[in-house]
C-alpha atoms as a PDB file:
ATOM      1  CA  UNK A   1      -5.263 -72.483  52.158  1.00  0.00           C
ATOM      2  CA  UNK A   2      -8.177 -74.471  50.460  1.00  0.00           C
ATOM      3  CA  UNK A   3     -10.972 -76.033  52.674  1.00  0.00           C
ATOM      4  CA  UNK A   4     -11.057 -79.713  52.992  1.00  0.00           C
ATOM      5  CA  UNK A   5     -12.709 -81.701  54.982  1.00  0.00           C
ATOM      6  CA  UNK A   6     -10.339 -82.633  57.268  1.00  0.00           C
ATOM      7  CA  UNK A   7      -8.983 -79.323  57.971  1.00  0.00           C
ATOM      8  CA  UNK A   8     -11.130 -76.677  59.566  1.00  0.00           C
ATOM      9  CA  UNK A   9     -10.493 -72.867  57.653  1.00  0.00           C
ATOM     10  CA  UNK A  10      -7.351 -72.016  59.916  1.00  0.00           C
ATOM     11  CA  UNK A  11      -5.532 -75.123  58.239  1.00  0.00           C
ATOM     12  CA  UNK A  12      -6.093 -77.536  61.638  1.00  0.00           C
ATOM     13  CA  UNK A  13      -7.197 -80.939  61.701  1.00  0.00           C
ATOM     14  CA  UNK A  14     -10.243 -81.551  62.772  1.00  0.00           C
ATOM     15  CA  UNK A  15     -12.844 -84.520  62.867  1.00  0.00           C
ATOM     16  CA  UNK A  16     -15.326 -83.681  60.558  1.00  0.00           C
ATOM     17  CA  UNK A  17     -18.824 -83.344  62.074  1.00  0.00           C
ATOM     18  CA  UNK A  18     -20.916 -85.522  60.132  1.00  0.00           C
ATOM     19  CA  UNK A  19     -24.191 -84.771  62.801  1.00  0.00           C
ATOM     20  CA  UNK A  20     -26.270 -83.534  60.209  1.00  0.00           C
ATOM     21  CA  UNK A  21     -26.246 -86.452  57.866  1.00  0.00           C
ATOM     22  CA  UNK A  22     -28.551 -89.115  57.292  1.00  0.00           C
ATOM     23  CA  UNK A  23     -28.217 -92.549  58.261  1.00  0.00           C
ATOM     24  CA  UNK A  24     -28.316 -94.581  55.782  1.00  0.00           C
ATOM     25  CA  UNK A  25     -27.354 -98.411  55.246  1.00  0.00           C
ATOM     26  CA  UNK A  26     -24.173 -98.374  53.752  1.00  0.00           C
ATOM     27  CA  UNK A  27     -21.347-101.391  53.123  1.00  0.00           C
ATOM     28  CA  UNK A  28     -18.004-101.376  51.684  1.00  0.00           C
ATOM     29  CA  UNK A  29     -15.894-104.271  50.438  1.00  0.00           C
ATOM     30  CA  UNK A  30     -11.888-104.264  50.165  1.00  0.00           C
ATOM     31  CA  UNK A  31      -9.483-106.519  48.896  1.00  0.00           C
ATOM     32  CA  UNK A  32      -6.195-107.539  49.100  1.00  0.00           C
ATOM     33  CA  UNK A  33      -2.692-110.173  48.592  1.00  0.00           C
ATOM     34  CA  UNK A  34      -0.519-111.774  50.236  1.00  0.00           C
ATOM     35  CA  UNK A  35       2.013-113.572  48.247  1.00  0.00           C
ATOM     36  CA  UNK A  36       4.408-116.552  49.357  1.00  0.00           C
ATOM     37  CA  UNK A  37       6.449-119.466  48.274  1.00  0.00           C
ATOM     38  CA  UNK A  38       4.407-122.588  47.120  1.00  0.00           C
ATOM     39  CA  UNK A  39       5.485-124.869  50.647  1.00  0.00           C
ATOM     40  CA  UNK A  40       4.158-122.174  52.916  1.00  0.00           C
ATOM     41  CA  UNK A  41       0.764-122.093  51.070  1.00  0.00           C
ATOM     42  CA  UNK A  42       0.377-125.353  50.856  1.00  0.00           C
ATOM     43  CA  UNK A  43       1.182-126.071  54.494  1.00  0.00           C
ATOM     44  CA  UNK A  44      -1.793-122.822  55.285  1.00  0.00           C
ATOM     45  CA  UNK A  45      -3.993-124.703  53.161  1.00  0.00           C
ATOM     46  CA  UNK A  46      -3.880-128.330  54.213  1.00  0.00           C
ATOM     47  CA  UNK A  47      -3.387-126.949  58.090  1.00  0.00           C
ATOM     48  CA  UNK A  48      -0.159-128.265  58.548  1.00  0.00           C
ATOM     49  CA  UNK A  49       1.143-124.791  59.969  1.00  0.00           C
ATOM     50  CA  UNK A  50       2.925-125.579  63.193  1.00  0.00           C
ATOM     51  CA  UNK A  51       0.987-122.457  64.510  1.00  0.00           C
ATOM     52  CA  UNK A  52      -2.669-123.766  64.202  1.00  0.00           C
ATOM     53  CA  UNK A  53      -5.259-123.008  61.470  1.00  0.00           C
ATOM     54  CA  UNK A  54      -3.460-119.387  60.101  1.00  0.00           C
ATOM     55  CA  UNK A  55      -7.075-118.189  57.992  1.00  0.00           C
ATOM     56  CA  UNK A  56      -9.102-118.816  61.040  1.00  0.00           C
ATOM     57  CA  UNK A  57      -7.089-116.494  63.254  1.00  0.00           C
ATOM     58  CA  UNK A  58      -6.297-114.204  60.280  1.00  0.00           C
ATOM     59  CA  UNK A  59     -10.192-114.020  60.014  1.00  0.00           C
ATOM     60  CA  UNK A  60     -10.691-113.175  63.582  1.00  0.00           C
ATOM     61  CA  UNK A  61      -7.978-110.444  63.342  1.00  0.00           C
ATOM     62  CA  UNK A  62      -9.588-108.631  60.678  1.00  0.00           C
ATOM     63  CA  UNK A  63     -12.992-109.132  61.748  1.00  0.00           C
ATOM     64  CA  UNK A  64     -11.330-107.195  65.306  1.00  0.00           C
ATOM     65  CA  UNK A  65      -9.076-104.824  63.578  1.00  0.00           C
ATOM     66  CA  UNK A  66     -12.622-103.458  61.541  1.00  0.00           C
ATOM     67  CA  UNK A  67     -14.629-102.785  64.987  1.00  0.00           C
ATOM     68  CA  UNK A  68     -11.115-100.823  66.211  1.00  0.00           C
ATOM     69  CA  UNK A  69     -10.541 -98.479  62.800  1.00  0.00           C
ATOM     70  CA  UNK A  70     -11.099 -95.383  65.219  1.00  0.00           C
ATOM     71  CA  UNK A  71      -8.456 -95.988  67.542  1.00  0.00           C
ATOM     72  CA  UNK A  72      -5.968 -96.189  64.648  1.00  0.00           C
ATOM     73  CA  UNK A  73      -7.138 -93.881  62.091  1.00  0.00           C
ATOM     74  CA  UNK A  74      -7.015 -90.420  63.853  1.00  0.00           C
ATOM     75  CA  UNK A  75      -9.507 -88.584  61.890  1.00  0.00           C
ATOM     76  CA  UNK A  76     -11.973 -91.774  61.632  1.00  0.00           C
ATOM     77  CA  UNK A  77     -15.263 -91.532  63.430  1.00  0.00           C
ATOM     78  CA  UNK A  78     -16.779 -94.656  65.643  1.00  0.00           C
ATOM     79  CA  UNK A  79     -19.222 -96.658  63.567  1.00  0.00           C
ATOM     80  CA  UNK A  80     -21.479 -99.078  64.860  1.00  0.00           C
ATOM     81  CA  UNK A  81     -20.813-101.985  62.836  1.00  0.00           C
ATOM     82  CA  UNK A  82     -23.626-104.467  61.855  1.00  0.00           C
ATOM     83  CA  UNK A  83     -21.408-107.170  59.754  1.00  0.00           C
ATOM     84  CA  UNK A  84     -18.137-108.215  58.898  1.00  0.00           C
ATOM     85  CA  UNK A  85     -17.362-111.177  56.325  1.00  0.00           C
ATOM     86  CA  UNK A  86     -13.743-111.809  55.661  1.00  0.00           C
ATOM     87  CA  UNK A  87     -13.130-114.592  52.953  1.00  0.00           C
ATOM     88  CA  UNK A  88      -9.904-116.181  52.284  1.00  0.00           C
ATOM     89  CA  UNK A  89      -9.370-117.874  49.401  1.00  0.00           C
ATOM     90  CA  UNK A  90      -6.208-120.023  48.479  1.00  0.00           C
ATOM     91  CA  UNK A  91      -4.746-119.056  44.900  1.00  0.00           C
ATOM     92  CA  UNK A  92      -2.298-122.087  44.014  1.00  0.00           C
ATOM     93  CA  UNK A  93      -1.639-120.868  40.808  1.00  0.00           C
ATOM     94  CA  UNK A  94      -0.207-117.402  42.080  1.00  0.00           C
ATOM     95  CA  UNK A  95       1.245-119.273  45.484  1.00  0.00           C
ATOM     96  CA  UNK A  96      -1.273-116.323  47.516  1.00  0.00           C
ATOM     97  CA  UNK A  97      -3.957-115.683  49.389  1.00  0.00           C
ATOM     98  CA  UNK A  98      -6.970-113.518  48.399  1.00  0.00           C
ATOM     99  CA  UNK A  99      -8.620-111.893  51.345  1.00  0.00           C
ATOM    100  CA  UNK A 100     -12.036-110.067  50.240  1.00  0.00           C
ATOM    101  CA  UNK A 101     -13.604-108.310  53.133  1.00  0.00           C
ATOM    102  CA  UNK A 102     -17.074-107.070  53.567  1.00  0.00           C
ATOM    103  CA  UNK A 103     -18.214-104.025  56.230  1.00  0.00           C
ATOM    104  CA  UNK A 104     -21.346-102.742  56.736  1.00  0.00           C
ATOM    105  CA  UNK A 105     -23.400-100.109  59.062  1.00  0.00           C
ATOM    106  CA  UNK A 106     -26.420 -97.758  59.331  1.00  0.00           C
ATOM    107  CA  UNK A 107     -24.780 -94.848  60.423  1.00  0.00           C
ATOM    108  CA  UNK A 108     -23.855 -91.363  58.953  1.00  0.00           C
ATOM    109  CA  UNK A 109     -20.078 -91.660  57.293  1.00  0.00           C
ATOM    110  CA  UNK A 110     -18.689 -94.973  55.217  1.00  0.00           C
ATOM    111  CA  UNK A 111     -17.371 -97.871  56.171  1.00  0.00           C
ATOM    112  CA  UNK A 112     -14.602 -97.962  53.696  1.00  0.00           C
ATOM    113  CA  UNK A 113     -11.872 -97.391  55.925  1.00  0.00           C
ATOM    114  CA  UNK A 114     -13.265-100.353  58.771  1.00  0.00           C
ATOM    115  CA  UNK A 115     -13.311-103.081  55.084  1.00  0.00           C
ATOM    116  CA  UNK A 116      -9.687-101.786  54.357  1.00  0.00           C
ATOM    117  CA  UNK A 117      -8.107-101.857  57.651  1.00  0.00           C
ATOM    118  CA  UNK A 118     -10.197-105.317  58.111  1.00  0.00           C
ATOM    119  CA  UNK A 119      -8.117-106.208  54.987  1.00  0.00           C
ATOM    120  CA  UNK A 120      -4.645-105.128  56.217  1.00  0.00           C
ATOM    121  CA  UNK A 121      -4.736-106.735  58.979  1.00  0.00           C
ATOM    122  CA  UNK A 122      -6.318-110.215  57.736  1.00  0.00           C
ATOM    123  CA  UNK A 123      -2.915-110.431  55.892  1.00  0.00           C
ATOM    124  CA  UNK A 124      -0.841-109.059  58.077  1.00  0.00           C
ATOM    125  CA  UNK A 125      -1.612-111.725  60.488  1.00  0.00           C
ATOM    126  CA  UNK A 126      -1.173-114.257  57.758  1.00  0.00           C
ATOM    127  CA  UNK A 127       2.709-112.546  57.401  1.00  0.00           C
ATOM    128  CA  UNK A 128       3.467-112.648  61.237  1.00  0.00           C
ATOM    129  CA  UNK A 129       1.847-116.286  61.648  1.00  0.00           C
ATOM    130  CA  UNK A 130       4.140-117.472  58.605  1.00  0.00           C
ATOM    131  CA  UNK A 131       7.352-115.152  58.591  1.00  0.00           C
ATOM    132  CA  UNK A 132       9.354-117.937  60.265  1.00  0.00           C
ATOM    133  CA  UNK A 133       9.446-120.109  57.322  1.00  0.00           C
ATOM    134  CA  UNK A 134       8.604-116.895  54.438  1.00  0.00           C
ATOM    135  CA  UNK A 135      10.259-113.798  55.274  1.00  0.00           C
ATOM    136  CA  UNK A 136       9.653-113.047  51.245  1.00  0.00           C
ATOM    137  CA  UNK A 137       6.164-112.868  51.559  1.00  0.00           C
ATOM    138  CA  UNK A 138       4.655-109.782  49.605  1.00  0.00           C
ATOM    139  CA  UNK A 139       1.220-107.849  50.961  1.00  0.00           C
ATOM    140  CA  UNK A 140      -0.205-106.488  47.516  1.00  0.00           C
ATOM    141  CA  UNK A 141      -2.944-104.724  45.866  1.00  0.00           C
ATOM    142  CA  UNK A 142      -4.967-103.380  48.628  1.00  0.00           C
ATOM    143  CA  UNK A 143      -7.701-101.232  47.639  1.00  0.00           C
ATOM    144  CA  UNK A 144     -11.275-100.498  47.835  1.00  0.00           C
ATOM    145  CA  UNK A 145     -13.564-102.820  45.104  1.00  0.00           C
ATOM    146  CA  UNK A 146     -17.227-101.224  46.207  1.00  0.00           C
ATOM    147  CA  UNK A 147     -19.257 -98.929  48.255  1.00  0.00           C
ATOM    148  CA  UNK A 148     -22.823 -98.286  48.705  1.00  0.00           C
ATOM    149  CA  UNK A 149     -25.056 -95.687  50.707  1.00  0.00           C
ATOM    150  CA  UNK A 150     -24.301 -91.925  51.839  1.00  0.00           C
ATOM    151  CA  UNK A 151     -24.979 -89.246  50.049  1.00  0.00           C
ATOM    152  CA  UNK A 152     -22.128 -90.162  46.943  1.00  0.00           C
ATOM    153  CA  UNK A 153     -24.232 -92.878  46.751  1.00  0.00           C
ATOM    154  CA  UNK A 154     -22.993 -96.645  45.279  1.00  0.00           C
ATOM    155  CA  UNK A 155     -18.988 -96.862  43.278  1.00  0.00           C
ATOM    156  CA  UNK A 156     -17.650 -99.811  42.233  1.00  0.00           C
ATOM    157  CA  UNK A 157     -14.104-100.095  40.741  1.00  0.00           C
ATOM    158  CA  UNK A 158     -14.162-100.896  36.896  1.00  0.00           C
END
């Protein structure tokens, strides 16, 4: 069996020990989609949703759902996070919602995972807040834009 992080050389999982690393400043910022009829974003945007004001507490969720990555993730390690920005931006054209999440730490692993889960859960709290009146509503395009700090240094997606 090949050696991969993860997986210590009998083949287990294992956390990896990341002890030994620096700590360096390091961010990571995630995107995602959440696609619904034109009604149901127009009644998020002009906050007519008989729920309340859905971005606020779709904000709050992800900004919570980054600081508890660990507890869902088994592998993840525990970061101390130092900032969370999720922004939530109203695309009429597409009838969605862009959420574009920001993470960031001094610590000794990334914070990719914490900006993605962030993500997730921004828009799955805009689905469960509007699924009585859009079942059809479509979670898209997740994925990692940027990262910078550790050892790999700074990536950005082309």
């Amino acid at each position: 069996m090949t050696y991969t992080p993860h997986f210590n050389q009998a083949g287990e999982a294992h956390m990896v020990d990341v002890g030994k690393k620096a700590i360096t400043e390091r961010a990571a910022i995630a995107e995602g989609y959440i696609e619904m009829h034109a009604e149901t974003l127009q009644s998020i945007v002009a906050g007519e949703h008989k729920k309340g004001d859905v971005l606020a507490v779709a904000r709050i969720a992800g900004i919570m759902a980054s600081k508890k990555t660990a507890e869902l993730i088994p592998l993840c390690h525990p970061l101390p996070i130092t900032h969370v920005e999720i922004n939530l931006t109203a695309d009429s054209d597409n009838h969605r919602i862009r959420c574009q999440t920001t993470v960031k730490t001094t610590g000794q692993t990334g914070i990719e995972i914490e900006a993605l889960c962030a993500t997730q859960i921004a828009l799955l709290t805009i689905y469960d807040m509007c699924k009585g009146v859009d079942r059809g509503m479509v979670i898209q395009s997740v994925q990692l834009l940027e990262k910078q700090g550790g050892k790999s240094g700074h990536w950005q997606r082309l």
